[in-house]
C-alpha atoms as a PDB file:
ATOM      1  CA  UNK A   1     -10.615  10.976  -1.454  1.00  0.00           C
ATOM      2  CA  UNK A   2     -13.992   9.874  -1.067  1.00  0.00           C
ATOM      3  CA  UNK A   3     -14.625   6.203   0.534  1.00  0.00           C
ATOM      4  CA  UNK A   4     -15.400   3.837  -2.360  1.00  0.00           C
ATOM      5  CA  UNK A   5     -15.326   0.762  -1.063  1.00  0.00           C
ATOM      6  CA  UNK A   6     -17.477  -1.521   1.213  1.00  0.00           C
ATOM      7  CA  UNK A   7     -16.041  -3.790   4.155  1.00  0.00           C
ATOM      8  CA  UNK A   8     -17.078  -6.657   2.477  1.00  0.00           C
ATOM      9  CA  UNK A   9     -14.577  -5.746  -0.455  1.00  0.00           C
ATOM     10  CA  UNK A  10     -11.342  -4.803   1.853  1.00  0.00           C
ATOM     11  CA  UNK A  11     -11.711  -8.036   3.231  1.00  0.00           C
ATOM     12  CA  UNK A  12     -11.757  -9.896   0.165  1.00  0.00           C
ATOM     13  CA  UNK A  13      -9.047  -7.897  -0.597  1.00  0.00           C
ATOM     14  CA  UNK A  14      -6.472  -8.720   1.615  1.00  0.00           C
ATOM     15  CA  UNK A  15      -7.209 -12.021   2.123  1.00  0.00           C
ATOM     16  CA  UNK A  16      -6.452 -11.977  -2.157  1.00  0.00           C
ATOM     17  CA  UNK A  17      -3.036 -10.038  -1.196  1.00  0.00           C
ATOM     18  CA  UNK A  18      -2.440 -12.902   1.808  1.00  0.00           C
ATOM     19  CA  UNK A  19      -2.964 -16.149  -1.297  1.00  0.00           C
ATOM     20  CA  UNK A  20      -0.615 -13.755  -3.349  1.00  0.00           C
ATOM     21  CA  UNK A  21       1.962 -13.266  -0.853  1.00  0.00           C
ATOM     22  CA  UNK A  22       2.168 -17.125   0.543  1.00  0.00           C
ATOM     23  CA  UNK A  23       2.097 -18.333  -3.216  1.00  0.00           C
ATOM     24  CA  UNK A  24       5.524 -15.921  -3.711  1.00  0.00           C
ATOM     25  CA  UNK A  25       7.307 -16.728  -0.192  1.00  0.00           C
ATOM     26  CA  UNK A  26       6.219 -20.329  -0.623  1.00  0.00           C
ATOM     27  CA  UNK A  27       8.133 -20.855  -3.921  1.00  0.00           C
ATOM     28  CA  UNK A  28       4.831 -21.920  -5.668  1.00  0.00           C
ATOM     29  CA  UNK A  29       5.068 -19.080  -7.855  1.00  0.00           C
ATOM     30  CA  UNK A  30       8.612 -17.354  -9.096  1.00  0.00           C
ATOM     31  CA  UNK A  31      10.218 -14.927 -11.182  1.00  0.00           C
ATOM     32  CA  UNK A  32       8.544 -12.309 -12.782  1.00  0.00           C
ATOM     33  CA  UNK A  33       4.507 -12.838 -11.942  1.00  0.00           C
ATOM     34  CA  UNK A  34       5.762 -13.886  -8.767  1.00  0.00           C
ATOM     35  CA  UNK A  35       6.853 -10.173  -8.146  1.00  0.00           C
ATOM     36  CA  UNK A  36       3.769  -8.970 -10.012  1.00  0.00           C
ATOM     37  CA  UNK A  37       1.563 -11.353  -7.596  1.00  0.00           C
ATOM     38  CA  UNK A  38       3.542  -9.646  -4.773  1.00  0.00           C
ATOM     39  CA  UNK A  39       3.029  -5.825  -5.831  1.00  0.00           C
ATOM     40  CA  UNK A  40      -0.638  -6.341  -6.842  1.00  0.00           C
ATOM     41  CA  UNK A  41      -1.122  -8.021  -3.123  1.00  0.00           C
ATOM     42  CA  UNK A  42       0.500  -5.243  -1.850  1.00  0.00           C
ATOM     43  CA  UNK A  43      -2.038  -2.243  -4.137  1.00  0.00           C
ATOM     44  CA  UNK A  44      -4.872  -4.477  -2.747  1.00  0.00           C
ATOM     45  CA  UNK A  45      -3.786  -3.704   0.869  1.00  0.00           C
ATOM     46  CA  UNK A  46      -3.127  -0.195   0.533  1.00  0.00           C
ATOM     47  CA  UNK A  47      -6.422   0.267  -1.012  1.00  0.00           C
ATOM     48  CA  UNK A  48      -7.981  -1.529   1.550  1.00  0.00           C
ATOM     49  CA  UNK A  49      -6.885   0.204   4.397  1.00  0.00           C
ATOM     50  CA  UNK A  50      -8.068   3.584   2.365  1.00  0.00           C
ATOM     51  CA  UNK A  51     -10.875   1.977   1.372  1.00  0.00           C
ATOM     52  CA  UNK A  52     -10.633   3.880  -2.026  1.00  0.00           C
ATOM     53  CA  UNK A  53      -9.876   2.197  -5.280  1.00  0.00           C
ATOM     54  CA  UNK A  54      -8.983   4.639  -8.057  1.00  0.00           C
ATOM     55  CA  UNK A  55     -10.366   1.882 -10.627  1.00  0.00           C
ATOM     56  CA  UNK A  56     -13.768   2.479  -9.241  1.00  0.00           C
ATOM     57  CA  UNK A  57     -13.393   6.147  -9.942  1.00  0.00           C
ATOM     58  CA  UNK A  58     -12.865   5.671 -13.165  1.00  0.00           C
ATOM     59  CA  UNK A  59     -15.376   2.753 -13.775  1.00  0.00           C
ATOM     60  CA  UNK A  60     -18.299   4.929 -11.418  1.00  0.00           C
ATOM     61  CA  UNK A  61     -18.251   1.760  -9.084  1.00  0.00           C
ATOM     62  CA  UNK A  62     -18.707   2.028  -4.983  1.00  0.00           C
ATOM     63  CA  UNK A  63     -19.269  -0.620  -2.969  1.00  0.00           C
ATOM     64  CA  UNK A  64     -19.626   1.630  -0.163  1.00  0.00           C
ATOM     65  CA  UNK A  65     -23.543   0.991   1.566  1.00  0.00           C
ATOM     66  CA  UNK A  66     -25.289   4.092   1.288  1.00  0.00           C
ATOM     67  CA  UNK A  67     -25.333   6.360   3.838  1.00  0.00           C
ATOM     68  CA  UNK A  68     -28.973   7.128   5.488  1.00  0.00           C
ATOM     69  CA  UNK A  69     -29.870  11.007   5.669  1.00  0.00           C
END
């Protein structure tokens, strides 16, 4: 897997997954998009700590800097 993803985005990333997971364990948000909330939160982490997103594959996105040569 190629790096596809810039720090700027895994931070924004998990700190998305951290509003997600204190909406669900704070009882703001329940039932069924509470457990969506909670899985999505918990794609955007392990993407994040890959720093690959298999949606910017497919869309030709990187938010990776480029690399100087």
């Amino acid at each position: 897997m190629k790096q596809n993803m810039g720090t700027a985005d895994r931070i924004i990333r998990v700190l998305i997954a951290a509003v997600f997971a204190y909406l669900y364990f704070s009882g703001t948000v329940t039932g069924t998009l509470g457990l969506v909330l909670v899985i999505a939160g918990g794609v955007f982490v392990l993407t994040s700590l890959v720093s690959f997103c298999p949606l910017y594959t497919l869309l030709g996105i990187t938010t990776c800097p480029a690399k100087k040569q």
